[in-house]
PDB file of N, CA and C in Angstrom:
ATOM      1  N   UNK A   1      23.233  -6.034   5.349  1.00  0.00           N
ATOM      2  CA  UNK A   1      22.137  -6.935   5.643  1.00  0.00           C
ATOM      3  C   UNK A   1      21.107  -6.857   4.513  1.00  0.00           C
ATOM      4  N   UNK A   2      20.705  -8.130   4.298  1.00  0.00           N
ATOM      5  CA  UNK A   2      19.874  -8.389   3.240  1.00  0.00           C
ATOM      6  C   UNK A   2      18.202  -7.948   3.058  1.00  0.00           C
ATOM      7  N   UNK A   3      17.253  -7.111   2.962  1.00  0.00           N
ATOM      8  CA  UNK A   3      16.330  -7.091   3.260  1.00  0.00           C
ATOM      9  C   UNK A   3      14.924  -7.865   2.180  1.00  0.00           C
ATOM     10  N   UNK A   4      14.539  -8.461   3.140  1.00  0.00           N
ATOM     11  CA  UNK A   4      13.563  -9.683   2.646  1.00  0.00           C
ATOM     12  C   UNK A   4      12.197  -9.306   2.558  1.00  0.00           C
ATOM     13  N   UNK A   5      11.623  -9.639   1.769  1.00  0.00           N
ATOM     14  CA  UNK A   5       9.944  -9.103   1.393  1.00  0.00           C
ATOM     15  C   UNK A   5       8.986  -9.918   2.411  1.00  0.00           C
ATOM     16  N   UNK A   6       8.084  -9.252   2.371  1.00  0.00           N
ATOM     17  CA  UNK A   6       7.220  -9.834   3.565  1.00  0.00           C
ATOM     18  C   UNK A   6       6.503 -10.421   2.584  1.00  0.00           C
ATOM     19  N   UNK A   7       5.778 -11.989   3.252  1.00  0.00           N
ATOM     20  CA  UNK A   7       5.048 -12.867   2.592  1.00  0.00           C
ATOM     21  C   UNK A   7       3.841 -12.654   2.539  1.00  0.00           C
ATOM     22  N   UNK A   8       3.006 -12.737   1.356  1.00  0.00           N
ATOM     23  CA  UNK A   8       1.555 -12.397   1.947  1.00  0.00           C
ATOM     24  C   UNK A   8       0.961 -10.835   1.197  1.00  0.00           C
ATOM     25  N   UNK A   9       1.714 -10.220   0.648  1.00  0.00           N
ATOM     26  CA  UNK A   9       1.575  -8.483   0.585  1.00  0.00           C
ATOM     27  C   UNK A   9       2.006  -7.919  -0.964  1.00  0.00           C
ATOM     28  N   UNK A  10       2.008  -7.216  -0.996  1.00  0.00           N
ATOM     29  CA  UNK A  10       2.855  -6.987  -2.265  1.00  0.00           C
ATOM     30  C   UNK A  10       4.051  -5.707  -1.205  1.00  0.00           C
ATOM     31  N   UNK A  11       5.517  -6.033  -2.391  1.00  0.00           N
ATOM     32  CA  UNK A  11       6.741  -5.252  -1.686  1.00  0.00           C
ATOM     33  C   UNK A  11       7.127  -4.198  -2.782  1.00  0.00           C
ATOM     34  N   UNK A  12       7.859  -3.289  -2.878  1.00  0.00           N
ATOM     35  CA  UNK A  12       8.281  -2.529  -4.165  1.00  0.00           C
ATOM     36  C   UNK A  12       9.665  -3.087  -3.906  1.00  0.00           C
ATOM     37  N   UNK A  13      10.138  -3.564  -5.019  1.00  0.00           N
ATOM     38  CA  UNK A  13      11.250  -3.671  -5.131  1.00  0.00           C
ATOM     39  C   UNK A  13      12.429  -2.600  -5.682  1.00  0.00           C
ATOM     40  N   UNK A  14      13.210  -1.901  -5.170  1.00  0.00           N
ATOM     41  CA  UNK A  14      14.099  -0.725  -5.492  1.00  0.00           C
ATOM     42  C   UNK A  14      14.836  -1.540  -6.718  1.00  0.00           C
ATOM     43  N   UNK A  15      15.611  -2.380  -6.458  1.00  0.00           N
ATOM     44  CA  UNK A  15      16.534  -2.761  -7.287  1.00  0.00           C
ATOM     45  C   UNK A  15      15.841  -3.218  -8.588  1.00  0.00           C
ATOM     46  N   UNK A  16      15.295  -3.850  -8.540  1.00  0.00           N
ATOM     47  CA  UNK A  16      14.179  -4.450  -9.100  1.00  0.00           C
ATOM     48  C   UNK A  16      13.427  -3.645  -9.993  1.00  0.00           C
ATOM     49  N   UNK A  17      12.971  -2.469  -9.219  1.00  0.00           N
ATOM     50  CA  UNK A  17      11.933  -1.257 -10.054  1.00  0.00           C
ATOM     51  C   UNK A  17      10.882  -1.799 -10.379  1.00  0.00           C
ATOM     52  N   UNK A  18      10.696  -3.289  -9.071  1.00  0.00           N
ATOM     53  CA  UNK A  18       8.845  -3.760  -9.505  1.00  0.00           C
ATOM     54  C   UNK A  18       8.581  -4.178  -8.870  1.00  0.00           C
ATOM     55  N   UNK A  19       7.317  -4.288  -8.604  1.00  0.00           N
ATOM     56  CA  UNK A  19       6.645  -4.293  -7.421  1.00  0.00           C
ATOM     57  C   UNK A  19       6.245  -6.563  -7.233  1.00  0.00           C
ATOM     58  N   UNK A  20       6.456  -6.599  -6.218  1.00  0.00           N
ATOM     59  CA  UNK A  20       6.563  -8.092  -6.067  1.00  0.00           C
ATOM     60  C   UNK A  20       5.636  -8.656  -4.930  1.00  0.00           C
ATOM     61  N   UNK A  21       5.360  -9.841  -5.196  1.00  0.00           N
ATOM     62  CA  UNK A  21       4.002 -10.418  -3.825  1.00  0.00           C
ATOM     63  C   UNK A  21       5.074 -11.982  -4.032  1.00  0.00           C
ATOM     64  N   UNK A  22       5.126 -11.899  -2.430  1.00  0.00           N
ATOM     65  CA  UNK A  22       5.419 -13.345  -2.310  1.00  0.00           C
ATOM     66  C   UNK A  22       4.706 -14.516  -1.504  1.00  0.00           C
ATOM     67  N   UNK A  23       4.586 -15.195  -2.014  1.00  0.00           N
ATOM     68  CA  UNK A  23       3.267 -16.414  -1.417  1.00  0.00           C
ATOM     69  C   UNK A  23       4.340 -17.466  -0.820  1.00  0.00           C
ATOM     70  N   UNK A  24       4.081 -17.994   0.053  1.00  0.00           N
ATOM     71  CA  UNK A  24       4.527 -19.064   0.837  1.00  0.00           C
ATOM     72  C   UNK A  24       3.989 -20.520   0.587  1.00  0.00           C
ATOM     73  N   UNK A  25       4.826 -21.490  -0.078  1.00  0.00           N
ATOM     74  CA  UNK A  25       4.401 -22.296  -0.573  1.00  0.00           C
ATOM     75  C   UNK A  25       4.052 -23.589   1.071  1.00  0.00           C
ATOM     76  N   UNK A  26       3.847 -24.754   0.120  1.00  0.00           N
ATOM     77  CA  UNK A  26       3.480 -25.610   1.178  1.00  0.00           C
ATOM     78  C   UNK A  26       4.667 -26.026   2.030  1.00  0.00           C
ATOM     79  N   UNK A  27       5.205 -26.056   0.861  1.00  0.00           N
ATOM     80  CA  UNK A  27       6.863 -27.115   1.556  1.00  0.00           C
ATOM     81  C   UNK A  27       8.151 -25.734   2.151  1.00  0.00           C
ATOM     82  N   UNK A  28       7.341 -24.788   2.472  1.00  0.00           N
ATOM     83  CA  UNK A  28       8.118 -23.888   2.991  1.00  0.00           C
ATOM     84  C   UNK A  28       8.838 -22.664   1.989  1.00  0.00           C
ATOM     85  N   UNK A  29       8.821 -22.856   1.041  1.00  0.00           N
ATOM     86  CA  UNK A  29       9.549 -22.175  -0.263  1.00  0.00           C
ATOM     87  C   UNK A  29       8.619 -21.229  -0.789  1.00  0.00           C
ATOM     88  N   UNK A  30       9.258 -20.318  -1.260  1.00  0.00           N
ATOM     89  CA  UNK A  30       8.650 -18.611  -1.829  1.00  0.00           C
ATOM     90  C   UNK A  30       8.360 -18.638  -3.237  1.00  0.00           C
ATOM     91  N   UNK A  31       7.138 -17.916  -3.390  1.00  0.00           N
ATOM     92  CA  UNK A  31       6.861 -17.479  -4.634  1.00  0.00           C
ATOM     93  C   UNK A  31       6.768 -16.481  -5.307  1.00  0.00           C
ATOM     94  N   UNK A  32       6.960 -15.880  -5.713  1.00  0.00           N
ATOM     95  CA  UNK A  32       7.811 -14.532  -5.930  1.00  0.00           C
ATOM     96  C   UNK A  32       7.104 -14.103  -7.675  1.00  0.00           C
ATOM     97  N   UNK A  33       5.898 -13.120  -7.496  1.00  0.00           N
ATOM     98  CA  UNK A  33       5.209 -13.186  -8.661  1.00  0.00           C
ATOM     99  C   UNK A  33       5.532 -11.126  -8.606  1.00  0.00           C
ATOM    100  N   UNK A  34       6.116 -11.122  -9.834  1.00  0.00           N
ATOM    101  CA  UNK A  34       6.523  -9.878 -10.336  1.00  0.00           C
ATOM    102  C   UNK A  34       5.619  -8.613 -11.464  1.00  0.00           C
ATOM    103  N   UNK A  35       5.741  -7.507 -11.401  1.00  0.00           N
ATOM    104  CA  UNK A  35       4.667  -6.755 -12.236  1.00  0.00           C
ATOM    105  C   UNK A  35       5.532  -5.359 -12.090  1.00  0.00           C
ATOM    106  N   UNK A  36       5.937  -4.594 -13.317  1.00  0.00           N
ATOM    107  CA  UNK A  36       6.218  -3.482 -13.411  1.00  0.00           C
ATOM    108  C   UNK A  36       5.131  -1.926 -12.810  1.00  0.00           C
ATOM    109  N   UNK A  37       3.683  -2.344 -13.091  1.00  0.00           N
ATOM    110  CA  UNK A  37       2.716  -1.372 -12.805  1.00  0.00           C
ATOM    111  C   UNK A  37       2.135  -1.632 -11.225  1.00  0.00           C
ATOM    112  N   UNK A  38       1.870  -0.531 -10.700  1.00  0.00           N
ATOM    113  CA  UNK A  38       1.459  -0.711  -9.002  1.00  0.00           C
ATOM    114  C   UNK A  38       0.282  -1.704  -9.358  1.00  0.00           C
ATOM    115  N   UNK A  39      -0.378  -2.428  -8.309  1.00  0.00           N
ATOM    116  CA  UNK A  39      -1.639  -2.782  -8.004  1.00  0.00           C
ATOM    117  C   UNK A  39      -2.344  -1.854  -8.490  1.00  0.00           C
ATOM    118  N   UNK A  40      -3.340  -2.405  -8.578  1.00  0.00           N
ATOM    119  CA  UNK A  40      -4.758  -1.566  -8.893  1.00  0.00           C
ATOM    120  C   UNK A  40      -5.236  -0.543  -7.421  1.00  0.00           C
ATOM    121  N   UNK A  41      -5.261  -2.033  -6.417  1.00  0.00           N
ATOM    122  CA  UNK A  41      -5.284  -1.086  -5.265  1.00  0.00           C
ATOM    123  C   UNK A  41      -4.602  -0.172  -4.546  1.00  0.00           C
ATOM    124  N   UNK A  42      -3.309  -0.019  -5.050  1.00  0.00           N
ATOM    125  CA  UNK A  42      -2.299   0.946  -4.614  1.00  0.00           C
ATOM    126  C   UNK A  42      -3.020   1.995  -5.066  1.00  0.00           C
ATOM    127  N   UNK A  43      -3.053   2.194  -6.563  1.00  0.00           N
ATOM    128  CA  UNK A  43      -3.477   3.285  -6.953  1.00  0.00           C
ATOM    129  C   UNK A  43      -4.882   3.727  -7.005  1.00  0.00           C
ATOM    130  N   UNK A  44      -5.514   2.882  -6.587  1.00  0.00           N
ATOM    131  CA  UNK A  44      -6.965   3.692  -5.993  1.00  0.00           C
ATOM    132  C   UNK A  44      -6.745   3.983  -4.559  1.00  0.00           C
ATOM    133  N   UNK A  45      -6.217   3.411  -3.726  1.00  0.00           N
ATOM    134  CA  UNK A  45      -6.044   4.408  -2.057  1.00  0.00           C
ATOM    135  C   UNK A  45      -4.978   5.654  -2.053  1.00  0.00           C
ATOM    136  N   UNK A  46      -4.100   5.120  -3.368  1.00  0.00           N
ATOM    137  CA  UNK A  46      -3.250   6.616  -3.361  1.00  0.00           C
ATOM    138  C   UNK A  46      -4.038   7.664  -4.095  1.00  0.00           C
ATOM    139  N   UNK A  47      -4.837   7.733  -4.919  1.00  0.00           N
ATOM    140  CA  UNK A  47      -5.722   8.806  -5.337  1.00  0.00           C
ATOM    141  C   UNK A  47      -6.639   9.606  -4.284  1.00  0.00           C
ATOM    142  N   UNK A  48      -7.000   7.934  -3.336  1.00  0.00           N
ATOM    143  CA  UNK A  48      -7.921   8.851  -2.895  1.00  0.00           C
ATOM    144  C   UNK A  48      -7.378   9.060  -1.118  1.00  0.00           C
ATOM    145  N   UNK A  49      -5.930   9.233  -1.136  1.00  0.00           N
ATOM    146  CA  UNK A  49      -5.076   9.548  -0.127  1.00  0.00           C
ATOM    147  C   UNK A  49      -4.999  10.968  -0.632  1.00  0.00           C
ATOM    148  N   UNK A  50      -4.759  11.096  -1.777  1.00  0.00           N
ATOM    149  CA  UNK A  50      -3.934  12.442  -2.154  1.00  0.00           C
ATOM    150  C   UNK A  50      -5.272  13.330  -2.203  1.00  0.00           C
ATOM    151  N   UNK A  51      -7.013  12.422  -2.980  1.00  0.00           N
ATOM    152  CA  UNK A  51      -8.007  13.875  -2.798  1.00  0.00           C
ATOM    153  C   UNK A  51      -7.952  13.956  -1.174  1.00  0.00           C
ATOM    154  N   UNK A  52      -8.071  13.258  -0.288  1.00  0.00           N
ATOM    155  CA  UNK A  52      -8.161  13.152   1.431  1.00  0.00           C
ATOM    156  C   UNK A  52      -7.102  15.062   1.297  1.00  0.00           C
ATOM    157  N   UNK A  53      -5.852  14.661   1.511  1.00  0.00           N
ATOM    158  CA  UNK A  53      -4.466  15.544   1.583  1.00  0.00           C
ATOM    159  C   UNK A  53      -5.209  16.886   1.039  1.00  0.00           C
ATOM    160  N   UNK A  54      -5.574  16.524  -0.566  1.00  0.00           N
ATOM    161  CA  UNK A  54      -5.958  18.118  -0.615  1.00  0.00           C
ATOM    162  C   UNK A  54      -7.533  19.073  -0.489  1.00  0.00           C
ATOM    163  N   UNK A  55      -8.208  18.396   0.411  1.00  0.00           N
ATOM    164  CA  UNK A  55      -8.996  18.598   1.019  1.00  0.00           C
ATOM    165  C   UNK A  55      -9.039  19.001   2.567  1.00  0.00           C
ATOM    166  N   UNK A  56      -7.674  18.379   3.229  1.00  0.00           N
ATOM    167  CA  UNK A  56      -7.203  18.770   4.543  1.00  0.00           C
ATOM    168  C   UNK A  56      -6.294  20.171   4.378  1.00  0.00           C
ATOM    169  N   UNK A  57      -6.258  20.239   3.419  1.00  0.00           N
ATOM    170  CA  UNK A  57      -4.993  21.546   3.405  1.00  0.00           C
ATOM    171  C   UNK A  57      -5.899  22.809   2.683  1.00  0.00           C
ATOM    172  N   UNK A  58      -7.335  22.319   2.732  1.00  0.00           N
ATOM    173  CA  UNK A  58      -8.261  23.596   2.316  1.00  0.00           C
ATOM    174  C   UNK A  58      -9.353  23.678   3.521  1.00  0.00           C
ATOM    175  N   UNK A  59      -9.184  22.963   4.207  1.00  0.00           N
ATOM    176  CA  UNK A  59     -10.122  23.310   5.327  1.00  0.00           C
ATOM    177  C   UNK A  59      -9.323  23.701   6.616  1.00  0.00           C
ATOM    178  N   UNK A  60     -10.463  24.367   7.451  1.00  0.00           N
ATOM    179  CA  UNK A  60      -9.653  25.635   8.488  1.00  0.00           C
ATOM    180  C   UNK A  60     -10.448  25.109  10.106  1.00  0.00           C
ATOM    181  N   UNK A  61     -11.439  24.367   9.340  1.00  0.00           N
ATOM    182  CA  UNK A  61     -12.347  23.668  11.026  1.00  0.00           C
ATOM    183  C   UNK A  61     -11.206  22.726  11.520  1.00  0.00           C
ATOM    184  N   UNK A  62     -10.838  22.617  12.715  1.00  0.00           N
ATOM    185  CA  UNK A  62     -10.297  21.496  13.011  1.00  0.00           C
ATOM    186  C   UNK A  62     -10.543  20.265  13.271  1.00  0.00           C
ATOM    187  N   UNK A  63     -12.248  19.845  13.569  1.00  0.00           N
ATOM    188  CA  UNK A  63     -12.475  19.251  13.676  1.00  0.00           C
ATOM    189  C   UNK A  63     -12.771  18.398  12.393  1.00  0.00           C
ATOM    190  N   UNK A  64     -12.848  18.931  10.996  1.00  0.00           N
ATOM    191  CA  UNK A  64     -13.124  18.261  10.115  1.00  0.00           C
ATOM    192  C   UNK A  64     -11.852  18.032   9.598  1.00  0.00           C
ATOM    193  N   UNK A  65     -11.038  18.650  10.097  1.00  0.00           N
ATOM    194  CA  UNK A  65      -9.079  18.371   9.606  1.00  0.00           C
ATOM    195  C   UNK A  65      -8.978  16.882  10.534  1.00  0.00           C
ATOM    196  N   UNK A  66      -9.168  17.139  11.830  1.00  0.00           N
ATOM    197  CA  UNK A  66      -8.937  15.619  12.264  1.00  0.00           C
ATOM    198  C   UNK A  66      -9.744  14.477  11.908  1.00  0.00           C
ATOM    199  N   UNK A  67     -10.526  14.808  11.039  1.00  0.00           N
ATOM    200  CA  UNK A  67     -11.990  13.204  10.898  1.00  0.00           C
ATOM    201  C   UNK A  67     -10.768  13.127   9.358  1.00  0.00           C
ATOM    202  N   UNK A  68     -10.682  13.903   8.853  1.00  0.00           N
ATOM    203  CA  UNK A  68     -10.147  13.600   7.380  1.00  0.00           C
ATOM    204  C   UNK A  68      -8.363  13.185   7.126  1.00  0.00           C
ATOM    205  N   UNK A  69      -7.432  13.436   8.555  1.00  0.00           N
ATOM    206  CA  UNK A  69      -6.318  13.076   9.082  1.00  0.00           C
ATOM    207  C   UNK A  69      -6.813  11.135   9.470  1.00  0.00           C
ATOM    208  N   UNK A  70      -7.414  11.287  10.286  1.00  0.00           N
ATOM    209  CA  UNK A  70      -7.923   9.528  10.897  1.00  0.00           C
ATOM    210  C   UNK A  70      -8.105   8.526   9.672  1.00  0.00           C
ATOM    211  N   UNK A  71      -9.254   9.328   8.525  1.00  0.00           N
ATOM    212  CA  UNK A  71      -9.411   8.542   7.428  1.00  0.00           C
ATOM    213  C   UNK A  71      -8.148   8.548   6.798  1.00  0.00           C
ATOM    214  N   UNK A  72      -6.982   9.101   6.825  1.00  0.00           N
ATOM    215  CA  UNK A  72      -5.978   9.200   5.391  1.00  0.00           C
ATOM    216  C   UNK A  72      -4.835   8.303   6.508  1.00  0.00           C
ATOM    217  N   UNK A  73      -4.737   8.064   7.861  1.00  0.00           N
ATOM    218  CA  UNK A  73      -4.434   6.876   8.412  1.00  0.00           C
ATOM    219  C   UNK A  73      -4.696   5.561   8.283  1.00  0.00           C
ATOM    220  N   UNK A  74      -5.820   5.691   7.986  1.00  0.00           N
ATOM    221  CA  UNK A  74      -6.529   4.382   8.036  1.00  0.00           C
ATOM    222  C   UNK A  74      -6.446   3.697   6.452  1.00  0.00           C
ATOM    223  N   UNK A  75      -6.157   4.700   5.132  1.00  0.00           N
ATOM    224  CA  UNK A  75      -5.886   4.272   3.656  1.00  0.00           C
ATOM    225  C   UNK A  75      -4.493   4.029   4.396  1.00  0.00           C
ATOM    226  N   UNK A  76      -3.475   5.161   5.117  1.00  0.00           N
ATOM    227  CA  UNK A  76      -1.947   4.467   4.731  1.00  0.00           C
ATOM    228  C   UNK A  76      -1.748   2.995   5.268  1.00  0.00           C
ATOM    229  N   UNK A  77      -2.438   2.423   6.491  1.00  0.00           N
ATOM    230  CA  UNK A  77      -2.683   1.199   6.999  1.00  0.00           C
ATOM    231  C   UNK A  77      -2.575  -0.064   6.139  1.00  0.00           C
ATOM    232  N   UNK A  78      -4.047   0.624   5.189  1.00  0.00           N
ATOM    233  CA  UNK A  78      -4.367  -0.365   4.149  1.00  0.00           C
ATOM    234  C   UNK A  78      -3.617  -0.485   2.948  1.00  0.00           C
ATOM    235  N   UNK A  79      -3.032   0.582   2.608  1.00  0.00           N
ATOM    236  CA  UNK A  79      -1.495   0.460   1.493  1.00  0.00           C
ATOM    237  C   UNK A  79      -0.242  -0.364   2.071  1.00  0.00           C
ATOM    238  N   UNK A  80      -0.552  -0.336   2.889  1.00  0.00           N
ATOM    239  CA  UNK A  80       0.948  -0.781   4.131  1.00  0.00           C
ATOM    240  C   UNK A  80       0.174  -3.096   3.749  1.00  0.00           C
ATOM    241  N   UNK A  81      -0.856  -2.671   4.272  1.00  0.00           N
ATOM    242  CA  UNK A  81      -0.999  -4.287   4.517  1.00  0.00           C
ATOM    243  C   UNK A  81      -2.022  -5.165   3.460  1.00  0.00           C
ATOM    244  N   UNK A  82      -1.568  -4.393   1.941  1.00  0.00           N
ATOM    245  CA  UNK A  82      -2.261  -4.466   0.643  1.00  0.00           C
ATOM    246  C   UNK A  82      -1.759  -6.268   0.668  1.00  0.00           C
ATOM    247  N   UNK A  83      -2.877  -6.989   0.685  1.00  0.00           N
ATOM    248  CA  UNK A  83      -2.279  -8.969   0.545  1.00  0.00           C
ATOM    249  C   UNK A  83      -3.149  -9.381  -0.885  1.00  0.00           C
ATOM    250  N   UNK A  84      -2.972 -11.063  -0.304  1.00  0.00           N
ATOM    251  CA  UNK A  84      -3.724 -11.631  -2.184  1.00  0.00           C
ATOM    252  C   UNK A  84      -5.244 -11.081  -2.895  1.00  0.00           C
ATOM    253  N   UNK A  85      -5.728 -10.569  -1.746  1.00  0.00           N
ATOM    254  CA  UNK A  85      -7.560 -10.570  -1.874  1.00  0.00           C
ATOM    255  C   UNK A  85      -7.217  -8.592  -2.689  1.00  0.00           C
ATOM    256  N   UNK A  86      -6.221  -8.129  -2.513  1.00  0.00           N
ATOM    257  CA  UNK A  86      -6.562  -6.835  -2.773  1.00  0.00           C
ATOM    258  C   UNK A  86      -6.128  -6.829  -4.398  1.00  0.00           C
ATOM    259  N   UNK A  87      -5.662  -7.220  -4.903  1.00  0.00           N
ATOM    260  CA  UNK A  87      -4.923  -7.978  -6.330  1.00  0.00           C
ATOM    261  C   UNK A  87      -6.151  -7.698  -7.329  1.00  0.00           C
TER     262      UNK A  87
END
């Protein structure tokens, strides 16, 4: 089975080895705009996913482990549903 990029987002393409956004045209047909380097915004929520990560793995309160777990949910969300405005 064939797996199809979601419209609207940017996708990584494996085969490909690049990362792709496809826009939905008027008359129903795909647009398919290609780039070897992540988004910009990929790589600013993954930086600041990974300071989140190593800031949770140095603290011992639990309560400040779960406020800083919720926030590093809430970046993977926004990596997950990265669309045209984040570009």
């Amino acid at each position: 089975m064939r797996r199809t990029f979601t419209p609207g987002r940017w996708n990584y393409s494996q085969r490909a080895k690049k990362w792709v956004f496809v826009s939905l045209l008027k008359d129903g047909k795909r647009s398919y705009k290609y780039q070897i380097d992540a988004p910009d915004e990929f790589v600013k929520l993954h930086l600041e996913l990974k300071r989140l990560n190593d800031l949770q793995a140095e603290t011992i309160d639990q309560e400040e482990n779960m406020k800083l777990f919720e926030e590093m949910k809430k970046i993977a969300h926004r990596m997950q549903n990265m669309g045209v405005d984040d570009r």
